[in-house]
N, C-alpha and C. Protein backbone atom coordinates (compact mmCIF):
# COMPACT_ATOMS: atom_id res chain seq x y z
N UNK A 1 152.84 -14.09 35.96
CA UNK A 1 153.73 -14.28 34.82
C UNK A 1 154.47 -13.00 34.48
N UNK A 2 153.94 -11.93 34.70
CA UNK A 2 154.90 -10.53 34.40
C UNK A 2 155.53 -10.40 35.65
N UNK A 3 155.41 -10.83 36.18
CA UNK A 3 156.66 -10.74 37.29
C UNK A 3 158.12 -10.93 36.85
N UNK A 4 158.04 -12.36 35.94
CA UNK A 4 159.07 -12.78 35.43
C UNK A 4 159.52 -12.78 34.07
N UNK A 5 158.40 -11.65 33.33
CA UNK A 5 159.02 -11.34 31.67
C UNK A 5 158.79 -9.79 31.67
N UNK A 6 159.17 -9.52 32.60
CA UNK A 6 159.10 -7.70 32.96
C UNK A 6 160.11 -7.19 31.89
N UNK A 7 161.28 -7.75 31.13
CA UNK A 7 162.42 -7.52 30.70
C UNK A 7 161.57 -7.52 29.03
N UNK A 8 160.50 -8.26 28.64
CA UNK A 8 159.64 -8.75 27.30
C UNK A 8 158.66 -7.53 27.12
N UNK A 9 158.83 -6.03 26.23
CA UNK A 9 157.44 -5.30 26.44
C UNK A 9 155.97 -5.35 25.89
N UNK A 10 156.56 -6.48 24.85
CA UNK A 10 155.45 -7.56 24.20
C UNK A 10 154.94 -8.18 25.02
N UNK A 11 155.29 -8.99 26.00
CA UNK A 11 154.90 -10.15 26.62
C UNK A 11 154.23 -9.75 27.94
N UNK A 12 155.08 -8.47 28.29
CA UNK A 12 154.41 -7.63 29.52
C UNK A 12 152.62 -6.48 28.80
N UNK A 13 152.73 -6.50 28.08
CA UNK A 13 151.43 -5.96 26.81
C UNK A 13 150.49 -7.14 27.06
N UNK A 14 150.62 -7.98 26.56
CA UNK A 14 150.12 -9.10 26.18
C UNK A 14 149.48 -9.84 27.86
N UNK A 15 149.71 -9.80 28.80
CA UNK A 15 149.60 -10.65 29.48
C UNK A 15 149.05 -9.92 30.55
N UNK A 16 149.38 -8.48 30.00
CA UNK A 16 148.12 -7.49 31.35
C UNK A 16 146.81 -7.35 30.07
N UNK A 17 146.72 -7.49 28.98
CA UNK A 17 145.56 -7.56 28.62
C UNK A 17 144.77 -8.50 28.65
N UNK A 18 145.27 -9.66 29.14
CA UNK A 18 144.53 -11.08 29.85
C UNK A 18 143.96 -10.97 30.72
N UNK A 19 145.13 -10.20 31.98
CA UNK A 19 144.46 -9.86 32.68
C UNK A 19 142.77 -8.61 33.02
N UNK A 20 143.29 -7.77 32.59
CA UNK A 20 142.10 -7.11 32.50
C UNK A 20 140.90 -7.38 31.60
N UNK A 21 141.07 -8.18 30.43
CA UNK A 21 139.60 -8.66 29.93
C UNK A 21 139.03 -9.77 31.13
N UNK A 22 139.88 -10.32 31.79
CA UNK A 22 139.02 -11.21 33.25
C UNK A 22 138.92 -10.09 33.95
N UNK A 23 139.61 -9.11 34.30
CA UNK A 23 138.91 -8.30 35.77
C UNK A 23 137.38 -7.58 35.27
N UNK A 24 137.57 -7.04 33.64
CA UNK A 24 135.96 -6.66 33.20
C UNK A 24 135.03 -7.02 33.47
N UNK A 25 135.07 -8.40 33.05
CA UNK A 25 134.19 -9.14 33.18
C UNK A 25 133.57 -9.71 34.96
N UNK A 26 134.71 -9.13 35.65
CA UNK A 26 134.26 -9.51 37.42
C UNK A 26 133.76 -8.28 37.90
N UNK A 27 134.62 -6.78 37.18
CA UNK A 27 133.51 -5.77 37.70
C UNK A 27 132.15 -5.43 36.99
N UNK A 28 131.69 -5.79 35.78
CA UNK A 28 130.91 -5.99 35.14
C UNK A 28 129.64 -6.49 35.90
N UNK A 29 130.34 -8.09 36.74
CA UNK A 29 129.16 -8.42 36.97
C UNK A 29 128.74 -7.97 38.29
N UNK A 30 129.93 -7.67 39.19
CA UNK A 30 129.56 -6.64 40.11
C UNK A 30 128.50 -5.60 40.24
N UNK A 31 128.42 -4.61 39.27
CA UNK A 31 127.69 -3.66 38.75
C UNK A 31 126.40 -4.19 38.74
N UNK A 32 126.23 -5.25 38.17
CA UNK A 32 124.99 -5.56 37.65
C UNK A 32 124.14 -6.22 38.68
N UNK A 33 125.09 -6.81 39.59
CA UNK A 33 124.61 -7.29 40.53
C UNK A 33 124.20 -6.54 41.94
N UNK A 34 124.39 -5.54 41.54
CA UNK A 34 123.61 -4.19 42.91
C UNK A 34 122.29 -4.36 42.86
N UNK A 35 121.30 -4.35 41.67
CA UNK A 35 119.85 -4.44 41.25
C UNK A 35 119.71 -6.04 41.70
N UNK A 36 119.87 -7.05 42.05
CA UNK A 36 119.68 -7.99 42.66
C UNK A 36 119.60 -8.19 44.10
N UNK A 37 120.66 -7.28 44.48
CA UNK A 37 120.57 -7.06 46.01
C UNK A 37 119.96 -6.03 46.43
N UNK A 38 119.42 -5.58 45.77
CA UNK A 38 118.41 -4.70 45.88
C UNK A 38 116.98 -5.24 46.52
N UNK A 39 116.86 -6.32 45.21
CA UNK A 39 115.36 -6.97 45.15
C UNK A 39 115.92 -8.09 46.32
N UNK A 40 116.58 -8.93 46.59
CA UNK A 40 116.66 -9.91 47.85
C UNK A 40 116.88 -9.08 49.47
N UNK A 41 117.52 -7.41 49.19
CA UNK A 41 116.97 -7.05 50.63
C UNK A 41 115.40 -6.50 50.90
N UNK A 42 114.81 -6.17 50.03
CA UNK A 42 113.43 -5.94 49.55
C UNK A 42 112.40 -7.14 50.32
N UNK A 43 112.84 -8.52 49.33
CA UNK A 43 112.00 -9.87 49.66
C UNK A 43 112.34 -10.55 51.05
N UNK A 44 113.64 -10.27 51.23
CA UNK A 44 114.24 -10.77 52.90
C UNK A 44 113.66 -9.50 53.79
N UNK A 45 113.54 -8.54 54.13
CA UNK A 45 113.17 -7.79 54.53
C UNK A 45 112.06 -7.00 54.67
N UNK A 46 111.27 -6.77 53.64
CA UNK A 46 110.03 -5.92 53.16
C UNK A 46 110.94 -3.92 52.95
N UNK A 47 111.85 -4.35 53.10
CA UNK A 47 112.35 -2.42 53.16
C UNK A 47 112.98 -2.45 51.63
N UNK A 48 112.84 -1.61 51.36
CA UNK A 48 113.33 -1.33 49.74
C UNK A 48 114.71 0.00 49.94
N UNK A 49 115.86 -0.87 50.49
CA UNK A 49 117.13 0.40 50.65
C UNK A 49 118.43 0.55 49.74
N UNK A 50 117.69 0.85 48.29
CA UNK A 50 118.17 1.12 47.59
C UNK A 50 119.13 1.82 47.31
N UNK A 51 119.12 3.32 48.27
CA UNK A 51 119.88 4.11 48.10
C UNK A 51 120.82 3.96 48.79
N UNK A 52 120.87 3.33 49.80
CA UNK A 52 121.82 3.00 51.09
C UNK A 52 122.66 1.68 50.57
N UNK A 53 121.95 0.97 49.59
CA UNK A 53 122.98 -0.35 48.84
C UNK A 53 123.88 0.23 47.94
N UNK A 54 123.20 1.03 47.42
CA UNK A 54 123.66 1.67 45.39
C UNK A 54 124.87 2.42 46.64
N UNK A 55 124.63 2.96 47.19
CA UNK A 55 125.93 4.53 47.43
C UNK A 55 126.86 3.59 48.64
N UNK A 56 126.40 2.03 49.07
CA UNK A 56 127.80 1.40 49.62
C UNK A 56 128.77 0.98 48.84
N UNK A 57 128.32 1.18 47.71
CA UNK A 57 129.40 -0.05 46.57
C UNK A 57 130.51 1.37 46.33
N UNK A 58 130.22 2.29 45.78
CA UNK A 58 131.29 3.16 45.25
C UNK A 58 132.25 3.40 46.97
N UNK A 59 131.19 3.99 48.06
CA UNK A 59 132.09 4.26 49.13
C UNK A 59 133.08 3.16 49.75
N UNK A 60 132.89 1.74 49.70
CA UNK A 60 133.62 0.79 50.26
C UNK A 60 134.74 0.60 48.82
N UNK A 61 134.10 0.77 47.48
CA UNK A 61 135.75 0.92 46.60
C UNK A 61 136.26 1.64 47.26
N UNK A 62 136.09 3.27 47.27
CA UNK A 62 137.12 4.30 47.54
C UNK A 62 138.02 3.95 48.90
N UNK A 63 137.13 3.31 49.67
CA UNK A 63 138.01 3.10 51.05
C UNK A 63 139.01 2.15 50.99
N UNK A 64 138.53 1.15 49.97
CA UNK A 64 139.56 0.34 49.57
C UNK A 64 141.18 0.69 48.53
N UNK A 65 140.43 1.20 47.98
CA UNK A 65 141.35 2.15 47.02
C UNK A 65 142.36 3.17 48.00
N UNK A 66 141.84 3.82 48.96
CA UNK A 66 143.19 4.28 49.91
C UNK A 66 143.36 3.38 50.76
N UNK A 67 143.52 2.45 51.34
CA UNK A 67 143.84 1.16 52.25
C UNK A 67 145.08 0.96 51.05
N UNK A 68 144.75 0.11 49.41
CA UNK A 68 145.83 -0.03 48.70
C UNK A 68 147.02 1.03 48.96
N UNK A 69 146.56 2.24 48.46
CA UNK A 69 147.68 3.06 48.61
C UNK A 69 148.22 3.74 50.11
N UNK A 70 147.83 2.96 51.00
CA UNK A 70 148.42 2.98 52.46
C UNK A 70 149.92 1.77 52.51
N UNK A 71 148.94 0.75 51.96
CA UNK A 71 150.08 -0.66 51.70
C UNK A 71 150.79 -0.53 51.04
N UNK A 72 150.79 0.68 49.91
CA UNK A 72 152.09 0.60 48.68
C UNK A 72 152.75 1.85 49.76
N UNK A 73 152.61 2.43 50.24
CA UNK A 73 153.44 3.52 50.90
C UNK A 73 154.29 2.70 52.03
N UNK A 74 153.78 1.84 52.78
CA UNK A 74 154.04 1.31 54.36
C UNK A 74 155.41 -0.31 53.56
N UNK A 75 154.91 -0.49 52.19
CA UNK A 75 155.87 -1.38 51.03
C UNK A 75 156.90 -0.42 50.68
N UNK A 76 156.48 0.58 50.31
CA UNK A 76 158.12 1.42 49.79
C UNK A 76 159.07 1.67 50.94
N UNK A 77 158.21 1.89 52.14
CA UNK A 77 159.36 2.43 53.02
C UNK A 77 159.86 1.37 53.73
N UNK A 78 159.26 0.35 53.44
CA UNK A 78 159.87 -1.43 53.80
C UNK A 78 160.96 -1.65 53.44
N UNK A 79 161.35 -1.26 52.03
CA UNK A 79 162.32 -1.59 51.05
C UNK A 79 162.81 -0.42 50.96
N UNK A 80 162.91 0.67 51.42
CA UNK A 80 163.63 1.72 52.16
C UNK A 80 164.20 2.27 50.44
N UNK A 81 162.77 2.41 49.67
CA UNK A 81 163.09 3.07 48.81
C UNK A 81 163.43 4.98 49.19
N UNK A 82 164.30 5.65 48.15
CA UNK A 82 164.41 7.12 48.30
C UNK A 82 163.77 8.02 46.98
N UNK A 83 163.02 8.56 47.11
CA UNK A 83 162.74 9.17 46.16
C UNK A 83 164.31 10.34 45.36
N UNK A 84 163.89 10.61 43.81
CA UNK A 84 165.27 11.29 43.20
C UNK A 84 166.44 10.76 43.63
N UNK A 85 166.72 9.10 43.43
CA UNK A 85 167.90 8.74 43.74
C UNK A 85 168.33 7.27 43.21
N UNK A 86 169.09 6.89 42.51
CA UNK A 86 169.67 6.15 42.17
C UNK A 86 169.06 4.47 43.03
N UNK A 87 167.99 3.49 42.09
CA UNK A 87 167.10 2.77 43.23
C UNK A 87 168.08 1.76 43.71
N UNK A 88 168.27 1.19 44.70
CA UNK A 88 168.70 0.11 45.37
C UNK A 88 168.30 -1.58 44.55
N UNK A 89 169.21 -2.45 44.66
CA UNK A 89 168.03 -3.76 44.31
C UNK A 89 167.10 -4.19 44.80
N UNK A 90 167.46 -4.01 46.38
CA UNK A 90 165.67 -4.17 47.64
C UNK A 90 164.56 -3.26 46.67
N UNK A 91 165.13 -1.91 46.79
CA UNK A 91 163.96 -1.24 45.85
C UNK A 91 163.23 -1.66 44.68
N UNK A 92 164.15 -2.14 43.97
CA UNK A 92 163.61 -2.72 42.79
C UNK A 92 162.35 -3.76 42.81
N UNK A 93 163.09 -4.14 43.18
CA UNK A 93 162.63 -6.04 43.91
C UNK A 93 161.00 -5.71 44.86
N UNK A 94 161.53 -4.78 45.53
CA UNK A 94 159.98 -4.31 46.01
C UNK A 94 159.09 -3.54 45.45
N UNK A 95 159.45 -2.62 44.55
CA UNK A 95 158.71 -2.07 43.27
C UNK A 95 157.78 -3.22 42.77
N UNK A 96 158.68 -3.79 42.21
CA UNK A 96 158.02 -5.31 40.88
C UNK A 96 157.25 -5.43 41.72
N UNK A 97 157.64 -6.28 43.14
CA UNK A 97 156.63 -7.23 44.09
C UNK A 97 155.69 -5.80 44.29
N UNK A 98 155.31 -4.77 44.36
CA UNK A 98 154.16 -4.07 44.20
C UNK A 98 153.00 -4.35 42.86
N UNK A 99 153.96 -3.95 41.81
CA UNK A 99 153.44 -3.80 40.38
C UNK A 99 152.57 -5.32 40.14
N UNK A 100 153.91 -6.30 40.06
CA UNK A 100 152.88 -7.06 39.71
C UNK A 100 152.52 -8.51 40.56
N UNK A 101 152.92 -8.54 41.89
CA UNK A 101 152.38 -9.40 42.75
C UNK A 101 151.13 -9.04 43.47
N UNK A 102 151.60 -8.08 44.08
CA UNK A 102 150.66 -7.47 45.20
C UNK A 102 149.64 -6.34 44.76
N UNK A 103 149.26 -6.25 43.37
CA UNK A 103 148.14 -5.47 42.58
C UNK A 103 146.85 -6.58 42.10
């Protein structure tokens, strides 16, 4: 929906805070759910690899987190944005489709 009331700064306010009270609540339960997989590789297994579960979750964000910003770089130069320069409409158009499609 902010794709298409990007022009509304009320409506663009309003409709990413929708969004993020649902993403809370999905990394929330994420979090919580490490101590579960904890105890089912424990009972499936007999090994207790706690430390090797707990320290995959942050390292597979971060890897993910630069993969994103590989795709927004390999997207700008798609749309043959220029940095310090007057943007194109492709640019534009591929900006938004970053911001708020492809996030």
């Amino acid at each position: 929906m902010t794709f298409f009331v990007v022009d509304s700064p009320f409506a663009f306010v309003a409709f990413v805070a929708l969004v993020f009270m649902g993403n809370s609540f999905i990394n929330t339960l994420n979090s919580a759910l490490i101590s579960d997989t904890v105890e089912y590789g424990e009972w499936k297994t007999g090994i207790r690899a706690e430390g090797l579960i707990c320290s995959s979750y942050p390292f597979w964000g971060e890897m993910l987190q630069a993969v994103a910003g590989f795709i927004s770089i390999i997207v700008l130069a798609l749309v043959e944005y220029v940095p310090n320069a007057e943007l194109s409409e492709i640019a534009l158009f591929g900006i938004r489709n970053l911001i708020y499609i492809y996030s």
